[in-house]
Protein backbone atom coordinates (compact mmCIF):
# COMPACT_ATOMS: atom_id res chain seq x y z
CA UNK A 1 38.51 25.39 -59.34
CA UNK A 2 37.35 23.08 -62.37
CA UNK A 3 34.25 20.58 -61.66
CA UNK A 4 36.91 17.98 -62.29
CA UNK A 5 39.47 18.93 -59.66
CA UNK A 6 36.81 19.63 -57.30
CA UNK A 7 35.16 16.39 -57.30
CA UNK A 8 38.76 14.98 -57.24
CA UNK A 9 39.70 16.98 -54.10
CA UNK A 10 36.60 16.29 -52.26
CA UNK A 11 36.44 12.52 -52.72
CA UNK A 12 39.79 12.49 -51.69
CA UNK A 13 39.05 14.40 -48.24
CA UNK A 14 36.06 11.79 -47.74
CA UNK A 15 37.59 8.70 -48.82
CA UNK A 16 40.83 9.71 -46.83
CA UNK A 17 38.64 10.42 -43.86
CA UNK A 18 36.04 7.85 -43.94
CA UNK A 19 37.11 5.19 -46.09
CA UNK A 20 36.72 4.54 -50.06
CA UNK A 21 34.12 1.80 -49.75
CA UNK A 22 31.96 3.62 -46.57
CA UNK A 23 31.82 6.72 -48.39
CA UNK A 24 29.13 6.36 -51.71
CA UNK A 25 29.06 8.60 -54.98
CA UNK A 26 26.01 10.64 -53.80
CA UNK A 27 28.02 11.79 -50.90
CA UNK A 28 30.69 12.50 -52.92
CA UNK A 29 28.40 14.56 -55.30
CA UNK A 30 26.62 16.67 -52.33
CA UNK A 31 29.58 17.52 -50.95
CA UNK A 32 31.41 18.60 -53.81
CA UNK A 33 28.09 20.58 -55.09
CA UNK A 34 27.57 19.23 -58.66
CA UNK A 35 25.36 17.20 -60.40
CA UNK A 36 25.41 13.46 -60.83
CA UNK A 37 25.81 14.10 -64.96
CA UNK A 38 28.62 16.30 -63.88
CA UNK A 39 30.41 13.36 -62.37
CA UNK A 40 29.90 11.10 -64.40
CA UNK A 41 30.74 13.59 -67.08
CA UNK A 42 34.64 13.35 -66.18
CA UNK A 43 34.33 9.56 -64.33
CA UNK A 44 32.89 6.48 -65.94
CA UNK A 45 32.84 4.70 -62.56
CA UNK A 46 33.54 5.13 -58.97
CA UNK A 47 36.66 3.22 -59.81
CA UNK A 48 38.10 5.44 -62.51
CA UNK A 49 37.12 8.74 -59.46
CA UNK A 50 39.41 6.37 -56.59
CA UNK A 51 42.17 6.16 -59.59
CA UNK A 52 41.90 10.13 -60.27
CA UNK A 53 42.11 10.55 -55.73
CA UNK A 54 45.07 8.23 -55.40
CA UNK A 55 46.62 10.45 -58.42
CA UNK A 56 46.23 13.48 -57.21
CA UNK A 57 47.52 12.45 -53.57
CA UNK A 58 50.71 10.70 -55.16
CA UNK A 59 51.63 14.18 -56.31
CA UNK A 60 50.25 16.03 -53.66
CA UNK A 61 52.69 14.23 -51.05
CA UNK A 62 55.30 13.90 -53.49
CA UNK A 63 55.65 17.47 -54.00
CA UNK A 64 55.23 18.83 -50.33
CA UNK A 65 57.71 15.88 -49.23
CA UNK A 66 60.38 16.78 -51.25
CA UNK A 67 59.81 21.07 -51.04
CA UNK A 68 60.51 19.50 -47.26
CA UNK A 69 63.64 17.67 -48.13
CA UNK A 70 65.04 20.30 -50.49
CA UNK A 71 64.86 23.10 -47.76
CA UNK A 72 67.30 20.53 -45.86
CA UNK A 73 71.41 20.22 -46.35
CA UNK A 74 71.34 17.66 -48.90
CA UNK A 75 72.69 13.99 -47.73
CA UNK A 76 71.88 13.32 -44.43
CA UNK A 77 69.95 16.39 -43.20
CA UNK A 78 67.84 15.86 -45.97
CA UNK A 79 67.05 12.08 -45.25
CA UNK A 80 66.17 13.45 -41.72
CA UNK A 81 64.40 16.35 -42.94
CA UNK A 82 61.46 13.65 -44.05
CA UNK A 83 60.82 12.84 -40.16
CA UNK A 84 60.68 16.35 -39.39
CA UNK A 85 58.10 16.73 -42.27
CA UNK A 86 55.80 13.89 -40.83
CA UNK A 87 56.12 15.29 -37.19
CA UNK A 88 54.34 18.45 -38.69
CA UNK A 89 51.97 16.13 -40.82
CA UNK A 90 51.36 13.85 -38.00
CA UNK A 91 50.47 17.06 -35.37
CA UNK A 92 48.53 18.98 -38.31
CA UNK A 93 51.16 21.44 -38.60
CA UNK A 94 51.40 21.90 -42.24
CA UNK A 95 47.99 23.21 -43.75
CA UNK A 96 49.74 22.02 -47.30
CA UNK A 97 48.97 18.70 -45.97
CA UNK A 98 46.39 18.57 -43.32
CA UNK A 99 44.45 16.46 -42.03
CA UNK A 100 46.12 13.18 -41.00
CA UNK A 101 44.07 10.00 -41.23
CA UNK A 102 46.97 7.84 -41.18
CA UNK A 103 48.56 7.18 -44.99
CA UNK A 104 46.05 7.29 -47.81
CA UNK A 105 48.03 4.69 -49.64
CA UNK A 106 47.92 2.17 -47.08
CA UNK A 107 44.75 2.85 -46.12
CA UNK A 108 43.40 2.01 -49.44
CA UNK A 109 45.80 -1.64 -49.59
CA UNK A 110 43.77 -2.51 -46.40
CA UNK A 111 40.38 -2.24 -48.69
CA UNK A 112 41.97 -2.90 -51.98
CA UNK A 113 44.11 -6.12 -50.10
CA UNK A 114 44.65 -7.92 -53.79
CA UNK A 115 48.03 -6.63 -54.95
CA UNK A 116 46.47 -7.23 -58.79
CA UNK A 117 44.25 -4.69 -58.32
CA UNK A 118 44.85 -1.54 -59.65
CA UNK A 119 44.43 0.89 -56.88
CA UNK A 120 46.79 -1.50 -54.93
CA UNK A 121 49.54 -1.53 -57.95
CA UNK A 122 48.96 2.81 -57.93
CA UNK A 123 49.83 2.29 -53.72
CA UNK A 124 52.44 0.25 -54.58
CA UNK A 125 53.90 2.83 -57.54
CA UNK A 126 53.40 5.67 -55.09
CA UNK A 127 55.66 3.81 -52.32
CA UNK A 128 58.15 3.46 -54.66
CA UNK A 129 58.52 6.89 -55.90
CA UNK A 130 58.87 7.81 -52.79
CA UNK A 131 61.78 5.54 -51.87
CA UNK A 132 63.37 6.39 -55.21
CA UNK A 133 63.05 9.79 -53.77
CA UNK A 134 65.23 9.04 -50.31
CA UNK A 135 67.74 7.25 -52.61
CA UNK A 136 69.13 10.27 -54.30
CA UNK A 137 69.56 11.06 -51.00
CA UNK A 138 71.45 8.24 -49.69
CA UNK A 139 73.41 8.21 -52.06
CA UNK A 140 74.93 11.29 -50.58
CA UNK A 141 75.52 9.26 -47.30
CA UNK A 142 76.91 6.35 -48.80
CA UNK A 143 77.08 5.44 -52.36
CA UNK A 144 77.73 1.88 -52.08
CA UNK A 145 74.99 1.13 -49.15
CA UNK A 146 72.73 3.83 -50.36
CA UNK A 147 69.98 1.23 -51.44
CA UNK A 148 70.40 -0.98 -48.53
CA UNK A 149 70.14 2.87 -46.40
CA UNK A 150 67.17 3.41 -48.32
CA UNK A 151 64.79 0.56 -48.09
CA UNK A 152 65.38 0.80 -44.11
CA UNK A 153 64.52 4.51 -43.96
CA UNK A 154 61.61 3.90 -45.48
CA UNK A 155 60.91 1.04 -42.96
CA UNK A 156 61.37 3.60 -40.14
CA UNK A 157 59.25 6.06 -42.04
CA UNK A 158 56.28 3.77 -42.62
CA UNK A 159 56.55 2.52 -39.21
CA UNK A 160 56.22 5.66 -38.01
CA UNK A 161 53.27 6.59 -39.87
CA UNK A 162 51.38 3.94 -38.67
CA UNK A 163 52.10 4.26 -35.07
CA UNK A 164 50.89 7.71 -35.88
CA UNK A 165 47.68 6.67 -36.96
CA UNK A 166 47.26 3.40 -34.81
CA UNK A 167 48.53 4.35 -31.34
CA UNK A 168 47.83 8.35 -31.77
CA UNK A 169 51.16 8.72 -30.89
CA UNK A 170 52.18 12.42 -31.77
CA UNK A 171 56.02 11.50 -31.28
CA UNK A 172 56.23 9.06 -33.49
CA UNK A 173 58.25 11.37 -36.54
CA UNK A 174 60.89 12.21 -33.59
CA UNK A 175 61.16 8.58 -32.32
CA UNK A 176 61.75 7.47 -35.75
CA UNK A 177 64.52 10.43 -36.41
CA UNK A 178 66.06 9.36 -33.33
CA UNK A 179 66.46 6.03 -34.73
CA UNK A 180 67.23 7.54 -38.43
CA UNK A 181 70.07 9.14 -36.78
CA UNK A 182 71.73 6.60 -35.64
CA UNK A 183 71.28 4.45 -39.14
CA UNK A 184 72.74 7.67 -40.35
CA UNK A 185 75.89 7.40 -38.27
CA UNK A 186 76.07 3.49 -39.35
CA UNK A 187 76.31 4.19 -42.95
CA UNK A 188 78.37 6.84 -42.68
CA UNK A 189 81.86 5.58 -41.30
């Protein structure tokens, strides 16, 4: 692994785990075995290292969420297919995205709260990707509605993840598919 993606992937475990502003750069350096210089070599700042770890886990949930999705019939199995995929996130299932600490996105809008700053506005970018990722999908369900189908889904999926994290609650995915179902059958008559 290059120095670069290593110190990316590690500061991402420990910010992830322990939060970006607990977790300093010397921990991030020991852990990820390099040198300060070596850091600093590929990262001006701490700042431009959290922009690099929200980067790489945009694209690291991106792509496992929708290798989930695409394994699914497309429309509404697919749709659902993204509750199944947090049930195995949420009960460490799925070594592709282990560990869960909660959403790294909204983790880092509770320490980043001004929505001017720019790791908020990469949270914010990341959410919507990923709802521009269910609407394809809705669109399957129903065209006219799909964006209306969308935003809700991604209410239930959200919600989910933080009851997840909050409440430990390891049926939260299936709850929320319970509920998707139903929206499901709404949309579709």
């Amino acid at each position: 692994m290059e120095k670069r993606d290593q110190l990316i992937s590690t500061a991402f475990l420990l910010f992830y785990r322990y939060g970006i502003h607990a977790v300093g750069i010397n921990q991030v350096i020991d852990a990820a075995g390099v040198a300060k210089r070596t850091l600093y070599h590929h990262f001006d700042s701490k700042e431009a290292l959290i922009a690099a770890t929200l980067a790489y886990r945009d694209q690291q949930f991106r792509t496992w969420l929708e290798a989930r999705i695409e394994q699914a019939p497309p429309g509404g199995g697919a749709l659902l297919a993204v509750f199944d995929a947090l049930d195995d996130w949420f009960n460490e299932r799925d070594e592709t995205i282990m560990p869960f600490h909660g959403c790294f996105f909204i983790n880092t809008c509770a320490e980043y709260t001004d929505p001017q700053n720019v790791h908020h506005q990469q949270c914010q970018t990341h959410k919507r990707l990923v709802r521009e990722m269910l609407l394809r999908h809705a669109y399957q369900v129903n065209a006219e509605r799909a964006d209306a189908l969308s935003q809700e889904l991604v209410f239930l999926k959200e919600g989910a993840i933080v009851q997840a994290h909050v409440m430990a609650d390891p049926q939260a995915a299936l709850i929320a598919k319970g509920v998707a179902k139903r929206l499901l059958q709404s949309y579709a008559r």
